[in-house]
Protein backbone atom coordinates (compact mmCIF):
# COMPACT_ATOMS: atom_id res chain seq x y z
CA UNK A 1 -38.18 -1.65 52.64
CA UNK A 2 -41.03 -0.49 54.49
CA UNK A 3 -43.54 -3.45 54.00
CA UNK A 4 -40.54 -5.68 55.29
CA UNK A 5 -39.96 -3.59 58.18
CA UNK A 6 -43.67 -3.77 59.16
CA UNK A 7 -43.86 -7.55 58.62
CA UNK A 8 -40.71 -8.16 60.46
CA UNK A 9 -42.35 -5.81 63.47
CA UNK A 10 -44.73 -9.22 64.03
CA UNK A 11 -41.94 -11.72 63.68
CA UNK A 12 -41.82 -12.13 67.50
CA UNK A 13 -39.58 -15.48 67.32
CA UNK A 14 -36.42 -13.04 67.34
CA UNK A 15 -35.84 -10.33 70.29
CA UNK A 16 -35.81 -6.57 68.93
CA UNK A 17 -32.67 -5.29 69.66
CA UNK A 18 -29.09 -4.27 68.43
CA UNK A 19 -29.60 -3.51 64.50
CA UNK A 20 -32.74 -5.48 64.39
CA UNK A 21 -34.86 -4.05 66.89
CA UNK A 22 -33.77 -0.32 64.96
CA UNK A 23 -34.85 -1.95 61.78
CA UNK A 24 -38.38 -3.39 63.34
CA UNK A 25 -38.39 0.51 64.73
CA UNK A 26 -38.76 1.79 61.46
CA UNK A 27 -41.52 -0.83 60.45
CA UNK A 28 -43.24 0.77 64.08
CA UNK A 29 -42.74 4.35 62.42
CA UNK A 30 -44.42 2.81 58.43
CA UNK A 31 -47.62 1.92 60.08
CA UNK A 32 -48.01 5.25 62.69
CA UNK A 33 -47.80 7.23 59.75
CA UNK A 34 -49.82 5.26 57.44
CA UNK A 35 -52.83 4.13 59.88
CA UNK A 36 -52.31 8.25 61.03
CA UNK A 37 -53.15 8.80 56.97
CA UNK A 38 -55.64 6.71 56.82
CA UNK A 39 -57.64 7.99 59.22
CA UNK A 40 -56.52 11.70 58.86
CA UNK A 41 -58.19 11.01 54.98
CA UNK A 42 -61.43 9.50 56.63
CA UNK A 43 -61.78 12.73 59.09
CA UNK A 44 -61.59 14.76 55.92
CA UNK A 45 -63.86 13.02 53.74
CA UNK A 46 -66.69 13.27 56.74
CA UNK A 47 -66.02 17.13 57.32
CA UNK A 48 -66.53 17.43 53.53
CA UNK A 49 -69.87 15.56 53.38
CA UNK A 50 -71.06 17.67 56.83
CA UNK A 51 -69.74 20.99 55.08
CA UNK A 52 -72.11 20.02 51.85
CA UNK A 53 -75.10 19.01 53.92
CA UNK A 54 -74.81 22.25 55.41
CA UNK A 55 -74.54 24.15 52.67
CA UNK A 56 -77.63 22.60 51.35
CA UNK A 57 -79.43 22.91 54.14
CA UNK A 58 -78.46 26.44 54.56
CA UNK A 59 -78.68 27.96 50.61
CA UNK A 60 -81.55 25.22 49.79
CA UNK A 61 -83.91 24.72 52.07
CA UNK A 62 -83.32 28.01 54.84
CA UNK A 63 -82.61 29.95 52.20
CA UNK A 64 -81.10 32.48 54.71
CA UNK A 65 -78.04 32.98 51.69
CA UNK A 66 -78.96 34.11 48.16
């Protein structure tokens, strides 16, 4: 349901409104929440690599932490 919803978002031969235009909401709703994922996932993959180098750099090479 959601994948149609999204596609029909781009279908811009028909006007959204009445029960359509709720429908092609939804699809609006899939792909906030999914590009919002997507990049939430990306933010913490990068704060886990920054959070390693620093422990490295901090244990490893510092050595200020036995």
């Amino acid at each position: 349901m959601g994948t149609v919803a999204v596609l029909l978002y781009f279908f811009f031969s028909k006007a959204h409104s009445g029960i359509y235009g709720k429908f092609v909401n939804v699809g609006k709703w899939y792909m906030m929440i999914g590009f919002g994922a997507s990049f939430g996932l990306t933010v913490m993959a990068r704060i886990s690599l920054l959070i390693g180098r620093i422990q490295f750099l901090v244990n490893d090479v510092f050595g200020l932490i036995k």
